[in-house]
C-alpha atoms as a PDB file:
ATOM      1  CA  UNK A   1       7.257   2.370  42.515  1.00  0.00           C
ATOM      2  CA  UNK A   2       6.032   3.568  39.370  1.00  0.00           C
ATOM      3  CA  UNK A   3       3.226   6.229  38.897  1.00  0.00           C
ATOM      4  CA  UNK A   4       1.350   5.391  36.222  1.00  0.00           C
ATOM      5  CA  UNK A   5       0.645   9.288  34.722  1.00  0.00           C
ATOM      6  CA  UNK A   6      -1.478   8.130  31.817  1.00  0.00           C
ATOM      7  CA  UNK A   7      -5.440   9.655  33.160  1.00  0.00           C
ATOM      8  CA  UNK A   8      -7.804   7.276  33.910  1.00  0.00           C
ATOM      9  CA  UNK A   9     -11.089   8.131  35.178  1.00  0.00           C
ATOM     10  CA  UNK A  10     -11.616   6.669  39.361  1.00  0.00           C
ATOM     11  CA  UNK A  11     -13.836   4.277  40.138  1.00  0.00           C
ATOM     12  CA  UNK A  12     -16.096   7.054  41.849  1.00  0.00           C
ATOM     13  CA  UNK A  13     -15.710   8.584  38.645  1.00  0.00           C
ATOM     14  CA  UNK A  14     -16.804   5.693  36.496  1.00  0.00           C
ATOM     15  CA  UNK A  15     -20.308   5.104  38.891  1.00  0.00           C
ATOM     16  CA  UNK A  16     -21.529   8.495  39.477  1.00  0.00           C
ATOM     17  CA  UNK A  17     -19.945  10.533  36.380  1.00  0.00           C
ATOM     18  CA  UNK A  18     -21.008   8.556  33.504  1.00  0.00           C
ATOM     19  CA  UNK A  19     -23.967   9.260  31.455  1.00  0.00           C
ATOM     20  CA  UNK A  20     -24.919   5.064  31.286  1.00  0.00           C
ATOM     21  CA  UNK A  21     -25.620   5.611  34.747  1.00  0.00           C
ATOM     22  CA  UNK A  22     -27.539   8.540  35.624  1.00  0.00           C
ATOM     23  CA  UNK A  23     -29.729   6.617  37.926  1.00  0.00           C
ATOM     24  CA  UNK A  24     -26.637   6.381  40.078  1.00  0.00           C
ATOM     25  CA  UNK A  25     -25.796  10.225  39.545  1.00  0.00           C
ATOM     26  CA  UNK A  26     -29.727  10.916  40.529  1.00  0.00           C
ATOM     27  CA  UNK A  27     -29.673   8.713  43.758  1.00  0.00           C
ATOM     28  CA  UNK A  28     -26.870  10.089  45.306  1.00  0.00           C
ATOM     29  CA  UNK A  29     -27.805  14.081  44.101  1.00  0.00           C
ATOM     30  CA  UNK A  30     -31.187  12.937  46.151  1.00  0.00           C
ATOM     31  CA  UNK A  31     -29.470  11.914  48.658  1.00  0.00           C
ATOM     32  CA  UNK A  32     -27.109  14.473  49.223  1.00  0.00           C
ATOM     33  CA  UNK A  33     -29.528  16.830  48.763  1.00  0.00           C
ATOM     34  CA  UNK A  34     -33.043  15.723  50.388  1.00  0.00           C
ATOM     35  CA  UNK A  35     -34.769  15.841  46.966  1.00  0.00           C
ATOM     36  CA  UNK A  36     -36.547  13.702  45.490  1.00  0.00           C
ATOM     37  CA  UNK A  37     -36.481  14.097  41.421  1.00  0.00           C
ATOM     38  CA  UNK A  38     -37.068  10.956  39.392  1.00  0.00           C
ATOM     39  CA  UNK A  39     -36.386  12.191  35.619  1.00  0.00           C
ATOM     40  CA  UNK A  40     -32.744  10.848  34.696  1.00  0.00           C
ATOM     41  CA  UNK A  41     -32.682  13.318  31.359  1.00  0.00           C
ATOM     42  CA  UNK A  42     -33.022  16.521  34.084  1.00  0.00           C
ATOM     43  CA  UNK A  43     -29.465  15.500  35.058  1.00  0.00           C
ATOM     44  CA  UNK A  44     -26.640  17.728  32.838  1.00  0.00           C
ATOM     45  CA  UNK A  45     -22.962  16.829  33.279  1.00  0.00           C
ATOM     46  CA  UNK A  46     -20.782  19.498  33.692  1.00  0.00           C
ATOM     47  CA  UNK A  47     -17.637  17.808  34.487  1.00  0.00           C
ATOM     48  CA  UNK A  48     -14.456  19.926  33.524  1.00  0.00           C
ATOM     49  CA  UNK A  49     -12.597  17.694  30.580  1.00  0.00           C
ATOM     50  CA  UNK A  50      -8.740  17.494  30.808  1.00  0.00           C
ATOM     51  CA  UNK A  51      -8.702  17.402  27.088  1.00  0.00           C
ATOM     52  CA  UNK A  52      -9.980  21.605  27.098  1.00  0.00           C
ATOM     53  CA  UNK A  53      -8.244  22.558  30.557  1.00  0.00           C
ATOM     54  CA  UNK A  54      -4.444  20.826  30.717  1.00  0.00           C
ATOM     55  CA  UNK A  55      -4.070  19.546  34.123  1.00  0.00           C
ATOM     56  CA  UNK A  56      -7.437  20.077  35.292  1.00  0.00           C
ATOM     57  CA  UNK A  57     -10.341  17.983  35.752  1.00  0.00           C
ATOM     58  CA  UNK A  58     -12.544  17.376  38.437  1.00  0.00           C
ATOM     59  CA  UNK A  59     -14.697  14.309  39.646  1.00  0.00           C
ATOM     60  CA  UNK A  60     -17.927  14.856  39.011  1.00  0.00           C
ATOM     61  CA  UNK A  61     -20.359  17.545  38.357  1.00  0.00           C
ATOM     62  CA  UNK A  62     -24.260  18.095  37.689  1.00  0.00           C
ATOM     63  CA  UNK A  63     -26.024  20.970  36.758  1.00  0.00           C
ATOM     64  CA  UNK A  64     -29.559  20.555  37.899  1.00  0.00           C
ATOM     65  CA  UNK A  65     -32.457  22.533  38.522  1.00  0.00           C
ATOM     66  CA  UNK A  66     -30.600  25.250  38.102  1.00  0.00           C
ATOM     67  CA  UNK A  67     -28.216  24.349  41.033  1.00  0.00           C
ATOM     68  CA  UNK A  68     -24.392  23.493  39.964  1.00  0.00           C
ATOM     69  CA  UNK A  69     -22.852  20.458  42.216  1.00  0.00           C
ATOM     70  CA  UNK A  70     -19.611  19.823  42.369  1.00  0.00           C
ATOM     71  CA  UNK A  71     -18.680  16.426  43.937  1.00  0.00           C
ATOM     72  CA  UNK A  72     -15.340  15.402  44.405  1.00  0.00           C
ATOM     73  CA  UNK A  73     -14.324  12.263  46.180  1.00  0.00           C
ATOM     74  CA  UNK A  74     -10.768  11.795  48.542  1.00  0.00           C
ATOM     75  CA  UNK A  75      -9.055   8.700  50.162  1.00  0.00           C
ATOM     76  CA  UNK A  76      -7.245  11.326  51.933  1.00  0.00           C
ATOM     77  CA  UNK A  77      -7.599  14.771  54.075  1.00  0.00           C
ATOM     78  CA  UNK A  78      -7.104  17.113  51.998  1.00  0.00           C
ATOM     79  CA  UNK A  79      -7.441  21.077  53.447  1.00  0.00           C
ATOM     80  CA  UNK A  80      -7.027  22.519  50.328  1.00  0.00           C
ATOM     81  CA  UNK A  81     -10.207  21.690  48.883  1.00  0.00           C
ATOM     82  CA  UNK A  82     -11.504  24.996  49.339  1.00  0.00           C
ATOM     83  CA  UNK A  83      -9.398  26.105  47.209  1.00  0.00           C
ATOM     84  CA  UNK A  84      -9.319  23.596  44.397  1.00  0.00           C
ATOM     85  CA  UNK A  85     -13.265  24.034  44.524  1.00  0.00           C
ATOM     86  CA  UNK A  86     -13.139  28.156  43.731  1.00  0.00           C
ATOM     87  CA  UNK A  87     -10.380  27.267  40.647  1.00  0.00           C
ATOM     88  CA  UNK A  88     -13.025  24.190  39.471  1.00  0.00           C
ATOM     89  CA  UNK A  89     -16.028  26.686  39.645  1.00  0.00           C
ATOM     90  CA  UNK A  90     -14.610  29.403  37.768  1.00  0.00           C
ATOM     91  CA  UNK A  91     -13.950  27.153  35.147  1.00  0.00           C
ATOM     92  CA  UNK A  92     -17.313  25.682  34.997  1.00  0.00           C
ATOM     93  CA  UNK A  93     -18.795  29.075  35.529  1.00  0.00           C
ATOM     94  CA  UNK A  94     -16.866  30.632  32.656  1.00  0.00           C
ATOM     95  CA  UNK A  95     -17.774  27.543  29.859  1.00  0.00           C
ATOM     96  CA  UNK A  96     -21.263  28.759  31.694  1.00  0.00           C
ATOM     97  CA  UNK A  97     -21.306  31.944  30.354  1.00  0.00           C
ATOM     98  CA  UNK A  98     -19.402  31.287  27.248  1.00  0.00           C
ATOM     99  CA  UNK A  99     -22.182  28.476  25.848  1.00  0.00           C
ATOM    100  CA  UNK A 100     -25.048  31.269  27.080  1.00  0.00           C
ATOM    101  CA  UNK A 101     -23.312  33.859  25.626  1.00  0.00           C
ATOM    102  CA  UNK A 102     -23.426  36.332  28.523  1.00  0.00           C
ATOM    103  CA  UNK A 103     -22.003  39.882  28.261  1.00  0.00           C
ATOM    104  CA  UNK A 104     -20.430  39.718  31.781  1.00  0.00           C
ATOM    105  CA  UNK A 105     -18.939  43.258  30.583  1.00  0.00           C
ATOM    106  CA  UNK A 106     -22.508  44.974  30.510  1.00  0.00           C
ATOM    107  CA  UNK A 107     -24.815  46.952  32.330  1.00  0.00           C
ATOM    108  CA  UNK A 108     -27.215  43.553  33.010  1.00  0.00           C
ATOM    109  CA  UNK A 109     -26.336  41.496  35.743  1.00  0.00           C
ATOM    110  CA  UNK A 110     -25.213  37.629  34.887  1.00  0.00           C
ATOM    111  CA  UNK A 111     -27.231  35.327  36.546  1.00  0.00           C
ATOM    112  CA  UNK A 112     -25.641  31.993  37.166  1.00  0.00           C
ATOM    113  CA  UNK A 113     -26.472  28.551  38.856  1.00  0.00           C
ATOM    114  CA  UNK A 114     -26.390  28.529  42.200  1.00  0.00           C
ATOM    115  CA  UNK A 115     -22.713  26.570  43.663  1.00  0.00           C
ATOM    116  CA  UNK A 116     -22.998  23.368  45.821  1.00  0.00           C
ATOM    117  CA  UNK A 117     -19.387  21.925  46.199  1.00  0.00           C
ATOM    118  CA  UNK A 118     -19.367  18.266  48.673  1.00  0.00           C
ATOM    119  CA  UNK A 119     -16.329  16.225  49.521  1.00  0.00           C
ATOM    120  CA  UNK A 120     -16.786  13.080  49.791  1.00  0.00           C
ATOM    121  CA  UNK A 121     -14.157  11.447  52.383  1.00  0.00           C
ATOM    122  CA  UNK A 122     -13.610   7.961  52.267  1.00  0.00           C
ATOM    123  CA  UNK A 123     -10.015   7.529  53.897  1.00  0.00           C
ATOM    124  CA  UNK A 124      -8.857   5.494  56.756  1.00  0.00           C
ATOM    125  CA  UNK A 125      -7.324   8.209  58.906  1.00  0.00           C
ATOM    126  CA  UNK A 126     -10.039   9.494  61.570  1.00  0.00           C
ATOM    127  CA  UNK A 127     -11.942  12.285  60.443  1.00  0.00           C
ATOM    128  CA  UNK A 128     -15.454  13.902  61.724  1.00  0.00           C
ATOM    129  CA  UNK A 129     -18.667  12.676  59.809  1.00  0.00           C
ATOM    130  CA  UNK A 130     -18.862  16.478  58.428  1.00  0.00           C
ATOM    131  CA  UNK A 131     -16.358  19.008  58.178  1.00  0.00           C
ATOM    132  CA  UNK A 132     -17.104  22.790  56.978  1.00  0.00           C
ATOM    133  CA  UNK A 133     -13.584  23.782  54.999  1.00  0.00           C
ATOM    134  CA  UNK A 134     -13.247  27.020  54.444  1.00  0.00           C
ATOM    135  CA  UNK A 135     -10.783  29.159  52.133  1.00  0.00           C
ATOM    136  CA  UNK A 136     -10.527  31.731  54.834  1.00  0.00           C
ATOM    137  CA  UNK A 137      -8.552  29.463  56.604  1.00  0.00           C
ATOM    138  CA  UNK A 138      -5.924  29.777  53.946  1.00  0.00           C
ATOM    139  CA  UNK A 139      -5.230  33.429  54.150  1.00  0.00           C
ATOM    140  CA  UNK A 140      -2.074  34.897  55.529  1.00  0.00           C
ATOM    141  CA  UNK A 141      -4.366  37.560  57.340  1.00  0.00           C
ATOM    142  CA  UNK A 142      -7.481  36.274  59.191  1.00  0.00           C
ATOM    143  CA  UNK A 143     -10.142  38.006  57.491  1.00  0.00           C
ATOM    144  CA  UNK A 144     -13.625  37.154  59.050  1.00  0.00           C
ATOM    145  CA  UNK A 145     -15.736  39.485  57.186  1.00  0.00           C
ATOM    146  CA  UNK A 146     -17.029  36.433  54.907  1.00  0.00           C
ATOM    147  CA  UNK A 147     -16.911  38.897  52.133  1.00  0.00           C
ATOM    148  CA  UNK A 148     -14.229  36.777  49.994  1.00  0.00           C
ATOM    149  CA  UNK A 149     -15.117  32.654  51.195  1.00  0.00           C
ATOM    150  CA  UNK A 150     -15.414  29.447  49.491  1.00  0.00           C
ATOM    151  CA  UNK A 151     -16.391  26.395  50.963  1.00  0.00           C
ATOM    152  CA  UNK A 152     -16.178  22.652  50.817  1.00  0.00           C
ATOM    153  CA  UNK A 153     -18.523  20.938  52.598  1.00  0.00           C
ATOM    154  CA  UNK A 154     -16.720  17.335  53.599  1.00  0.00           C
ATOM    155  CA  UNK A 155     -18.767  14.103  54.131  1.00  0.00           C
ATOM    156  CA  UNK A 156     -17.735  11.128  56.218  1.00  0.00           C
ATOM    157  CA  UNK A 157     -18.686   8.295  53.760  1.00  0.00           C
ATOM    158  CA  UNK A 158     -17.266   5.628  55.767  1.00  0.00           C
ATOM    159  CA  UNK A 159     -19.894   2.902  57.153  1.00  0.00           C
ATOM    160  CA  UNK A 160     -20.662   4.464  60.891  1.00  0.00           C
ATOM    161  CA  UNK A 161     -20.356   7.859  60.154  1.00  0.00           C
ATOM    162  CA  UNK A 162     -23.202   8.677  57.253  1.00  0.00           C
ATOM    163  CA  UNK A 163     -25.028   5.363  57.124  1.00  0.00           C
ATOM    164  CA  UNK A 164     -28.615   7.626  56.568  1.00  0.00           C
ATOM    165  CA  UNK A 165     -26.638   8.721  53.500  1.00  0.00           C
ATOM    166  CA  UNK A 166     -25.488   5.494  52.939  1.00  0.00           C
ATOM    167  CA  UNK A 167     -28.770   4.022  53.429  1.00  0.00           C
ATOM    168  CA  UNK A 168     -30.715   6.621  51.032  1.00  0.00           C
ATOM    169  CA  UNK A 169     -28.031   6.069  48.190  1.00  0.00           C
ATOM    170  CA  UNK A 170     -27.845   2.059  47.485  1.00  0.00           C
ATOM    171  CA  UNK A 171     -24.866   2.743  44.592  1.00  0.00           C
ATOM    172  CA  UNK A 172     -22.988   4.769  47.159  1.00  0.00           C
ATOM    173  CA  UNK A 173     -23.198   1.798  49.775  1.00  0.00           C
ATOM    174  CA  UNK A 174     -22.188  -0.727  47.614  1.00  0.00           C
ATOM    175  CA  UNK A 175     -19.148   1.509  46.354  1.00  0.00           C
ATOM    176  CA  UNK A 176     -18.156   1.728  50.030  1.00  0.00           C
ATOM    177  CA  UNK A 177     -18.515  -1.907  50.457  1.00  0.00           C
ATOM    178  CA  UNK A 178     -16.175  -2.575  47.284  1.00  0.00           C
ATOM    179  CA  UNK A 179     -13.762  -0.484  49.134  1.00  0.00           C
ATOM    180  CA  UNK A 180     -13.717  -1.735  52.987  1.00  0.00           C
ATOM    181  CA  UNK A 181     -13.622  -5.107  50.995  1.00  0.00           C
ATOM    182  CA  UNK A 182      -9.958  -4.682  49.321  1.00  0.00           C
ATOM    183  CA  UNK A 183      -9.376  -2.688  52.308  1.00  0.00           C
ATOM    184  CA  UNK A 184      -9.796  -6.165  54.099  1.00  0.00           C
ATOM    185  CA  UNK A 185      -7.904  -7.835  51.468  1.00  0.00           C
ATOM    186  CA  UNK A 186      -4.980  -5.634  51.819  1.00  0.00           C
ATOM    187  CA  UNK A 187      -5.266  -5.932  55.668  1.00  0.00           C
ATOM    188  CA  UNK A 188      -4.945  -9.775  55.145  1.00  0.00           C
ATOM    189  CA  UNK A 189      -1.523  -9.618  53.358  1.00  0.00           C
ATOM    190  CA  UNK A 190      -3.134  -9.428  49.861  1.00  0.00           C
ATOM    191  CA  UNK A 191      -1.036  -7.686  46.985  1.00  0.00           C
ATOM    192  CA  UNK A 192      -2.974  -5.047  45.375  1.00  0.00           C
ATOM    193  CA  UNK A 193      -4.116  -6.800  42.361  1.00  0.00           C
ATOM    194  CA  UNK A 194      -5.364 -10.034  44.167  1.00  0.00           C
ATOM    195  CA  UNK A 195      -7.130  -7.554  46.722  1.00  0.00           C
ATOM    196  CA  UNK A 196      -8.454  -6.348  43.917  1.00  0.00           C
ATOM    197  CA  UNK A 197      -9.722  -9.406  42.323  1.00  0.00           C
ATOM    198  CA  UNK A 198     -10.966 -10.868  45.115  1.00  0.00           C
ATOM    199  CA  UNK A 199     -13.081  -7.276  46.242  1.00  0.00           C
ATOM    200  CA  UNK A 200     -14.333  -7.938  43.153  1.00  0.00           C
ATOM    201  CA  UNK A 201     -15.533 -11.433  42.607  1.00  0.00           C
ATOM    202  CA  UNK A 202     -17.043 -11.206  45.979  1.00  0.00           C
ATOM    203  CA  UNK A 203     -18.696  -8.262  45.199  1.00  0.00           C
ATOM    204  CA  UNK A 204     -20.466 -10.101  41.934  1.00  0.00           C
ATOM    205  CA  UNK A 205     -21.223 -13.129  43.873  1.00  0.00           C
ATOM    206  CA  UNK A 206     -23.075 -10.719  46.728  1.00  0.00           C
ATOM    207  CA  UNK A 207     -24.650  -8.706  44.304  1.00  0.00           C
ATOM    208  CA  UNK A 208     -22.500  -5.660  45.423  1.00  0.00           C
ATOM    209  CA  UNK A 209     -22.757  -3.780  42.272  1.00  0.00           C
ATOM    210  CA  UNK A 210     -22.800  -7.186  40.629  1.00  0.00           C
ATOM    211  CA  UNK A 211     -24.364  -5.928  37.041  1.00  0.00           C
ATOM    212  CA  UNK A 212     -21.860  -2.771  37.086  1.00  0.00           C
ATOM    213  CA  UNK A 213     -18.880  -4.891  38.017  1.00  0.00           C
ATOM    214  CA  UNK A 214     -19.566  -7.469  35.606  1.00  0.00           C
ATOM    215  CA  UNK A 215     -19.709  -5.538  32.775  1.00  0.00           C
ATOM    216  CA  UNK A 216     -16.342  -3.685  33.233  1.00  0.00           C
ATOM    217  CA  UNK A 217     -14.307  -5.855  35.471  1.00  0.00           C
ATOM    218  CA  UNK A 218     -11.142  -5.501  33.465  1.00  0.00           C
ATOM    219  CA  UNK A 219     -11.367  -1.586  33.672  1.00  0.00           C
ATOM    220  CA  UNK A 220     -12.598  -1.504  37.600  1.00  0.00           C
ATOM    221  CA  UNK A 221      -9.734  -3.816  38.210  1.00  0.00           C
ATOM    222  CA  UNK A 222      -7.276  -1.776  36.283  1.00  0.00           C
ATOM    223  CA  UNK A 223      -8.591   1.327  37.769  1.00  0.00           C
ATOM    224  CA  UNK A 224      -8.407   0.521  41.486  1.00  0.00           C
ATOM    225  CA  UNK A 225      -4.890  -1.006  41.240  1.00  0.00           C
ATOM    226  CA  UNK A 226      -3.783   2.263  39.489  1.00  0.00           C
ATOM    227  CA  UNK A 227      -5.717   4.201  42.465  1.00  0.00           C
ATOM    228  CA  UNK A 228      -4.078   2.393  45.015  1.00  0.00           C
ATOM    229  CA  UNK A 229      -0.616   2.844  43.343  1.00  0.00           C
ATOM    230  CA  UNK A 230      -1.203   6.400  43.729  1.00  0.00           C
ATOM    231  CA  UNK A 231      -1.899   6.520  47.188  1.00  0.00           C
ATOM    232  CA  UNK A 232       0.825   4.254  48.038  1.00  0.00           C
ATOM    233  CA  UNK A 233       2.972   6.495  45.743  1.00  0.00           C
ATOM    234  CA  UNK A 234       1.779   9.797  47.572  1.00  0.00           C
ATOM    235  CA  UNK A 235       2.483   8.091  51.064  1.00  0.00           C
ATOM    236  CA  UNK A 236       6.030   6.989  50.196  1.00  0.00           C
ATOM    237  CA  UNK A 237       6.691  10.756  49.235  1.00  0.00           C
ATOM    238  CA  UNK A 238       5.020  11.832  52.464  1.00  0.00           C
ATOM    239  CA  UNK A 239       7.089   9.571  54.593  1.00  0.00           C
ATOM    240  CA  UNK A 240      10.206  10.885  52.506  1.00  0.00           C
ATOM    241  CA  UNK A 241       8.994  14.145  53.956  1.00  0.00           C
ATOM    242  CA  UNK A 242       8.661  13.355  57.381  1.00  0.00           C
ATOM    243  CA  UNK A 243      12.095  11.698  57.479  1.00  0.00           C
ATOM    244  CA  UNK A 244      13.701  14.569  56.109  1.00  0.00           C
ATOM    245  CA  UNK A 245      12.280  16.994  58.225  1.00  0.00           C
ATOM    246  CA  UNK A 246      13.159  14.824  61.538  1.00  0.00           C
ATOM    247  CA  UNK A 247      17.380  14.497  60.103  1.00  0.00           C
ATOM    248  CA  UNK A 248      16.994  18.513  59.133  1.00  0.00           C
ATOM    249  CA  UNK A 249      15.795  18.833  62.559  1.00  0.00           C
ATOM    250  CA  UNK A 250      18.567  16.722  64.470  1.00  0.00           C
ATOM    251  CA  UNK A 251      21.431  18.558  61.921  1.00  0.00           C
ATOM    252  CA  UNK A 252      19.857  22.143  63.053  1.00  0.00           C
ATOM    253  CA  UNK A 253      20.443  20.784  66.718  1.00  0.00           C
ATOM    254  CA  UNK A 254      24.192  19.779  66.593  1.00  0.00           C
ATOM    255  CA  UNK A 255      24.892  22.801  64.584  1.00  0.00           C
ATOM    256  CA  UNK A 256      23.597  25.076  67.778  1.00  0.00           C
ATOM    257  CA  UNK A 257      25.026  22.915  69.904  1.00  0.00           C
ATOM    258  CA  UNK A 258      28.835  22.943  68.463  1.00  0.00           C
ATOM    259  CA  UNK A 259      27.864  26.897  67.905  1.00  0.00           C
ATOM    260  CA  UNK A 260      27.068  27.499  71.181  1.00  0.00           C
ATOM    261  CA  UNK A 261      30.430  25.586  72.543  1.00  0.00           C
ATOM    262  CA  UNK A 262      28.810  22.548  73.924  1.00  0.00           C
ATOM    263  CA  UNK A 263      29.836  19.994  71.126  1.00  0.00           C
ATOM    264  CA  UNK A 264      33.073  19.406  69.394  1.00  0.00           C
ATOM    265  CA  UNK A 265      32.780  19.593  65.335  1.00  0.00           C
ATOM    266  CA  UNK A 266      33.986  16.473  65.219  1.00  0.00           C
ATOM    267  CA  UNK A 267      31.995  14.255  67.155  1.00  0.00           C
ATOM    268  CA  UNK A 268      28.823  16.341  65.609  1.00  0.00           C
ATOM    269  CA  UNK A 269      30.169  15.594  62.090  1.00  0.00           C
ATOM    270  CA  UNK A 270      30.630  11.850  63.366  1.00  0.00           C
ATOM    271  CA  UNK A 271      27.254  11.716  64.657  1.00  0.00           C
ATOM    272  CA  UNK A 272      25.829  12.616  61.183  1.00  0.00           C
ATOM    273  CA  UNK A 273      28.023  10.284  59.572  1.00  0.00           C
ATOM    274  CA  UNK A 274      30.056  13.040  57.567  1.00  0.00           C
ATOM    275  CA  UNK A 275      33.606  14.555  57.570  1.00  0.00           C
ATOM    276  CA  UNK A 276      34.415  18.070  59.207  1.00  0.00           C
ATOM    277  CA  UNK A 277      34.698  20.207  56.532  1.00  0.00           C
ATOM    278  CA  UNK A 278      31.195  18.828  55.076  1.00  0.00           C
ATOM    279  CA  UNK A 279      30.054  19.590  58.452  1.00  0.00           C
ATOM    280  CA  UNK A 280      31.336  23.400  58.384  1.00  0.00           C
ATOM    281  CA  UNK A 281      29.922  23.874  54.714  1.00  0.00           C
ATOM    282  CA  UNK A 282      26.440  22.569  56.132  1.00  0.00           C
ATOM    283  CA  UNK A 283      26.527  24.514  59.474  1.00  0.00           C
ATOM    284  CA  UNK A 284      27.108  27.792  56.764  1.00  0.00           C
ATOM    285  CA  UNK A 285      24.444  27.273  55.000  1.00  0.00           C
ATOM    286  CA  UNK A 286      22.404  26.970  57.926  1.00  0.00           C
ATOM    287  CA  UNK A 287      22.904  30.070  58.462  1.00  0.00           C
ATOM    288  CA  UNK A 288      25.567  29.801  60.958  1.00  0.00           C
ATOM    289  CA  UNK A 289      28.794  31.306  60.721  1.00  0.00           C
ATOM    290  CA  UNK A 290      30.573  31.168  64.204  1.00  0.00           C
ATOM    291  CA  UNK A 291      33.998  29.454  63.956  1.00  0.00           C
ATOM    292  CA  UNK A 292      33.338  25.701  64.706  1.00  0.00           C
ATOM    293  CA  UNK A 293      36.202  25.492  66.898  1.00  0.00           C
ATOM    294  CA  UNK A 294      34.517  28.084  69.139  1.00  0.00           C
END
């Protein structure tokens, strides 16, 4: 399969990180957030751009009321979002200080807008409807002080886990129902791109995000068959991973076996489907450097 590498912005990208629709960026902050502002032009972007930090962009970010939300959405578990949150706000916090032109090197403190960083889960492996990650969970020595955290707060989006959520943000809803629908597709034998195309006439003819979806079907089509390619591309590798692991595994055990005198070489280096002296090279390398005739 081929990974198209080429950026292009997700669909969760193109609804809630796109200044033509800031209603849909000011429902969900609302939502997320229990407020209840109604002036679109309060909203400020703050999305890191690829273009000024190589390799680095996040999904979407507001900076509002003096509060800096980062929202970042996942098809998959990801633990490490702790940690990609502290790189994305230091970022953010340093274009911060460079457009305010703070002295962080002075006497004054550097006062800065206060961090909200949500993950919005929308995968189909089972996950709680919220999840506190936390980068102290990453470090080599457990260190419950709380004096050097970052968190990630994770949200369930899936229908049946945060339907109040759901329910107070309409464009979030009908994003989710655009999903489970080429989720169905798929489900049904569908290729990606006619699982695609169908998600997405239905969704028109249901007014699902009819007026959004209408106006850029080419580019929601192209986008969602590129983010499924992904995640089909990430779960081949994955699998790769597994299956490597579970032959490394079964190689460690003949090796100890034959080491410890309870296998001939041979019928090890049979069972793995490769000659004798391959098999002594390997059993070296693992570390293991009893005759194999033992």
């Amino acid at each position: 399969m081929k990974l198209n590498k080429k950026y292009k912005d997700r669909l969760f990208c193109l609804l809630f990180g796109n200044e033509e629709y800031k209603e849909n960026i000011l429902s969900l902050y609302n939502a997320l957030c229990n407020t209840a502002h109604t002036d679109v032009n309060e909203i400020k972007l703050y999305t890191i751009d690829s273009v000024i930090y190589i390799e680095m962009k996040n999904d979407v970010s507001v900076l509002l009321d003096s509060y800096l939300h980062l929202w970042e959405q996942q098809s998959s578990y990801n633990p490490n979002m702790p940690l990609r949150g502290l790189m994305y706000f230091s970022k953010m916090y340093d274009r911060y200080i460079v457009e305010h032109s703070y002295n962080i090197y002075g006497s004054t403190l550097v006062k800065l807008p206060t961090p909200r960083y949500t993950v919005l889960y929308n995968g189909t492996s089972k996950q709680p409807a919220f999840m506190k990650l936390k980068l102290s969970d990453a470090f080599i020595h457990e260190d419950t002080s709380g004096d050097f955290e970052w968190t990630a707060n994770m949200v369930n989006i899936n229908h049946g886990m945060n339907d109040e959520l759901l329910n107070n943000c309409r464009p979030l809803q009908e994003y989710m129902l655009l999903i489970e629908e080429i989720r169905k597709n798929r489900s049904n034998g569908m290729e990606v791109e006619q699982a695609v195309d169908k998600a997405v006439t239905y969704c028109i003819n249901n007014n699902i995000l009819s007026e959004f979806l209408t106006k850029h079907r080419a580019e929601v089509i192209d986008v969602c068959i590129t983010e499924y390619d992904e995640q089909a591309f990430v779960n081949g590798i994955r699998e790769e991973g597994r299956q490597e692991g579970r032959e490394e595994g079964r190689a460690l055990t003949l090796f100890s076996l034959v080491n410890s005198g309870n296998l001939k070489p041979d019928i090890a280096a049979k069972e793995l489907g490769i000659s004798i002296h391959e098999f002594e090279i390997a059993m070296k390398k693992a570390g293991m450097n009893q005759p194999v005739s033992k």
